[in-house]
C-alpha atoms as a PDB file:
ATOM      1  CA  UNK A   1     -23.020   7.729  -2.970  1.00  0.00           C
ATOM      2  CA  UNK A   2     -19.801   9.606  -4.026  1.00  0.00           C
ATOM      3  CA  UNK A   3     -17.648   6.875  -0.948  1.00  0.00           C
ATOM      4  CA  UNK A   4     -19.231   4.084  -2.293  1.00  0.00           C
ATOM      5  CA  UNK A   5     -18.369   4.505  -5.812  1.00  0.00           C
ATOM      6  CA  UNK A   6     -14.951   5.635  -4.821  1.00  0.00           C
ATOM      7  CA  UNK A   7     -14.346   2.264  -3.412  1.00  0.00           C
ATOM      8  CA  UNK A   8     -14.629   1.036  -6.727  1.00  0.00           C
ATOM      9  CA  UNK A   9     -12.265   3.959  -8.506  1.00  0.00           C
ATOM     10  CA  UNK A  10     -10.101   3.353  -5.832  1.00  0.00           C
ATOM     11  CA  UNK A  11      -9.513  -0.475  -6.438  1.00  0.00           C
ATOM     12  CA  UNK A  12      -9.398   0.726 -10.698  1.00  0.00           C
ATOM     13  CA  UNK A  13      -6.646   2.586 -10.372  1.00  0.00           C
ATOM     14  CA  UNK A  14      -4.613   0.272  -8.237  1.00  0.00           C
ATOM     15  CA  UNK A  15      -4.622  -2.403 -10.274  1.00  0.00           C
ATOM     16  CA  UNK A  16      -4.405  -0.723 -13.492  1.00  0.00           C
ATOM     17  CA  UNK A  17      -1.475   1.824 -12.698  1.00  0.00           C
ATOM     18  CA  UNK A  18       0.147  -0.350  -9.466  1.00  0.00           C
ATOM     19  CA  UNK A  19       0.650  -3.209 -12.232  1.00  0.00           C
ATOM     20  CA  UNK A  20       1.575  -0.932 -15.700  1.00  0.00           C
ATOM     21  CA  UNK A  21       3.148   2.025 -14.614  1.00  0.00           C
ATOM     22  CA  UNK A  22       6.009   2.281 -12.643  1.00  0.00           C
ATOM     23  CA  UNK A  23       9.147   1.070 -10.566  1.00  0.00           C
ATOM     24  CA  UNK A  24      10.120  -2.642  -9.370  1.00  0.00           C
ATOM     25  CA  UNK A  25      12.232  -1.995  -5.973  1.00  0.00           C
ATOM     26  CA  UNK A  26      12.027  -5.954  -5.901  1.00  0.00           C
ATOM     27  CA  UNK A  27      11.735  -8.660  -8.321  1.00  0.00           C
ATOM     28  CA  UNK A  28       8.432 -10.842  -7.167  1.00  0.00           C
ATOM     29  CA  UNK A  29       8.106 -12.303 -10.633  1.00  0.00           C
ATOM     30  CA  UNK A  30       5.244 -10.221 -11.460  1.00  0.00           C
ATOM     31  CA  UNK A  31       4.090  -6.877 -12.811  1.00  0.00           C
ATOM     32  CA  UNK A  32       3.922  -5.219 -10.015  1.00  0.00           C
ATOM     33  CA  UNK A  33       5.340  -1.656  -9.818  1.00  0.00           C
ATOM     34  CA  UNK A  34       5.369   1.743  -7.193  1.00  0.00           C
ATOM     35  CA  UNK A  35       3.329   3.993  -8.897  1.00  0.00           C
ATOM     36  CA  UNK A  36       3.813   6.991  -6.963  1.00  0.00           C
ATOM     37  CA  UNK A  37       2.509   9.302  -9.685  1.00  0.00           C
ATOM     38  CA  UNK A  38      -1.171   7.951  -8.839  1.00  0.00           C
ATOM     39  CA  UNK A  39      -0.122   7.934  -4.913  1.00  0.00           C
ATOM     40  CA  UNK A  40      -1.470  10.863  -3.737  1.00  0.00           C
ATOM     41  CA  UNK A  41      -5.283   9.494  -4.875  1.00  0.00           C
ATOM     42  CA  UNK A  42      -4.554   6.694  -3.238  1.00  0.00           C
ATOM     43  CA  UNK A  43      -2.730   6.982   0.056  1.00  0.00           C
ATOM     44  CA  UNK A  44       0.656   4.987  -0.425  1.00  0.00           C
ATOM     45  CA  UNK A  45      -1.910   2.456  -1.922  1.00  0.00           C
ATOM     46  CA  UNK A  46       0.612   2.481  -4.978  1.00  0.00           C
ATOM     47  CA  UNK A  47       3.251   0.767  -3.043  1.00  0.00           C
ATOM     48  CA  UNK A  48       2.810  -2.364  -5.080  1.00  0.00           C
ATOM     49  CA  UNK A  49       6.101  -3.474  -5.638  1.00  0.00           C
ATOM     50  CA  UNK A  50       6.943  -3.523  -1.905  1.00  0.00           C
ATOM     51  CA  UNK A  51       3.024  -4.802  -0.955  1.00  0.00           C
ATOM     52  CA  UNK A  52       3.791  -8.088  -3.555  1.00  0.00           C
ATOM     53  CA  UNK A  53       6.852  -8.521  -1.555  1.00  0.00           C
ATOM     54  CA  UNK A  54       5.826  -7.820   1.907  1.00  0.00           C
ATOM     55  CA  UNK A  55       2.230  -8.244   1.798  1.00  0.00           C
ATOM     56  CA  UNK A  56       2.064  -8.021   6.135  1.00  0.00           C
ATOM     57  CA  UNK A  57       4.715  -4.938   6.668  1.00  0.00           C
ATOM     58  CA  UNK A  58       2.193  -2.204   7.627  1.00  0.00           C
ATOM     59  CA  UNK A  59       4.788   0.869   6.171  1.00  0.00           C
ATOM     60  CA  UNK A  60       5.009  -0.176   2.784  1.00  0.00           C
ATOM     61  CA  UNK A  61       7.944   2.938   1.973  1.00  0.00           C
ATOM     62  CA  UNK A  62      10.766   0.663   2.173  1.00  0.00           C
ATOM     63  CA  UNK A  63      13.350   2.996   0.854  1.00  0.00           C
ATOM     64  CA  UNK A  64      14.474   5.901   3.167  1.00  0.00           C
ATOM     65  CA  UNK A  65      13.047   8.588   0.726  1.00  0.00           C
ATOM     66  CA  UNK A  66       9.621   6.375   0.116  1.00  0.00           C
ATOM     67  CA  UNK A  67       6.814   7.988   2.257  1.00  0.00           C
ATOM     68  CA  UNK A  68       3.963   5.902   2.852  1.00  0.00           C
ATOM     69  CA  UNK A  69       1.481   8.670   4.037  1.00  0.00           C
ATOM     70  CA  UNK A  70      -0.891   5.904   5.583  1.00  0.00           C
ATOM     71  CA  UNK A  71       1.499   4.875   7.756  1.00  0.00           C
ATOM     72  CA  UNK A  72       2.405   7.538   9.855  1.00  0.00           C
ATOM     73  CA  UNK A  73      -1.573   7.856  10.485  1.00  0.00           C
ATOM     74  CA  UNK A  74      -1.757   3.926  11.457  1.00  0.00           C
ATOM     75  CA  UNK A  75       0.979   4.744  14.056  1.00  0.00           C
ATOM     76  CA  UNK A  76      -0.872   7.270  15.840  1.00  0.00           C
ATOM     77  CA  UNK A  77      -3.894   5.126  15.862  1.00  0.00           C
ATOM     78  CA  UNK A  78      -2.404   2.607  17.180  1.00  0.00           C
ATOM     79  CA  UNK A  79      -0.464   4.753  19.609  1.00  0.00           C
ATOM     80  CA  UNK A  80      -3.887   6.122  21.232  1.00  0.00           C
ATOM     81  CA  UNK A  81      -4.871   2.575  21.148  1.00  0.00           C
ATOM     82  CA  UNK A  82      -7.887   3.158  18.914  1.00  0.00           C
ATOM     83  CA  UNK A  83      -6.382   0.094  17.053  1.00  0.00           C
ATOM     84  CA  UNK A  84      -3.916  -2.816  17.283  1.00  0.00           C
ATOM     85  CA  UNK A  85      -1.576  -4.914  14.870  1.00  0.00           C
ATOM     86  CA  UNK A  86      -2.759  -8.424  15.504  1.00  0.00           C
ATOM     87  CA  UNK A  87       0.557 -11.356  15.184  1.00  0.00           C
ATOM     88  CA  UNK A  88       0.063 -13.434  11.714  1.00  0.00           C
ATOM     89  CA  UNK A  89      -0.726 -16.344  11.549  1.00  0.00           C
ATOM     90  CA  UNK A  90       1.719 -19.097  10.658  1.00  0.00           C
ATOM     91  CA  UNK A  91      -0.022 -21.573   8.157  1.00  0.00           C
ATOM     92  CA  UNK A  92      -0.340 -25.317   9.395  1.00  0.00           C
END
């Protein structure tokens, strides 16, 4: 019960804080903003800024001192081959 409703706490705080509170690394013409106050409840979910900007980069900390701490787990994964980045697709 308590993972299912988290999916749903998860996705509230996101949008609320990722598009209020915050930095803009990049202007996307939006709201969207880091909000790395919130990160740690998230997982480098709050990376919103760079995510609006590049939506298919995997390590959303763009800056040097920006730590995505997903990341770093996605790159072991994928080292162990437990998963795999598939190419994007180029729209017709």
């Amino acid at each position: 019960m308590v993972h299912f409703a988290m999916g749903a706490v998860h996705g509230a705080i996101v949008n609320w804080s990722g598009h209020k509170y915050g930095y803009q690394n990049f202007d996307n013409h939006d709201k969207s903003r880091n909000s790395l106050f919130f990160d740690f409840l998230t997982g480098g979910e709050l990376f919103q800024n760079h995510h609006h900007k590049l939506p298919s980069r995997v390590n959303f900390g763009v800056k040097k001192w920006g730590l995505d701490p997903t990341y770093p787990v996605i790159w072991a994964l994928s080292k162990v081959g437990v998963i795999r980045r598939r190419p994007a697709r180029v729209a017709a």
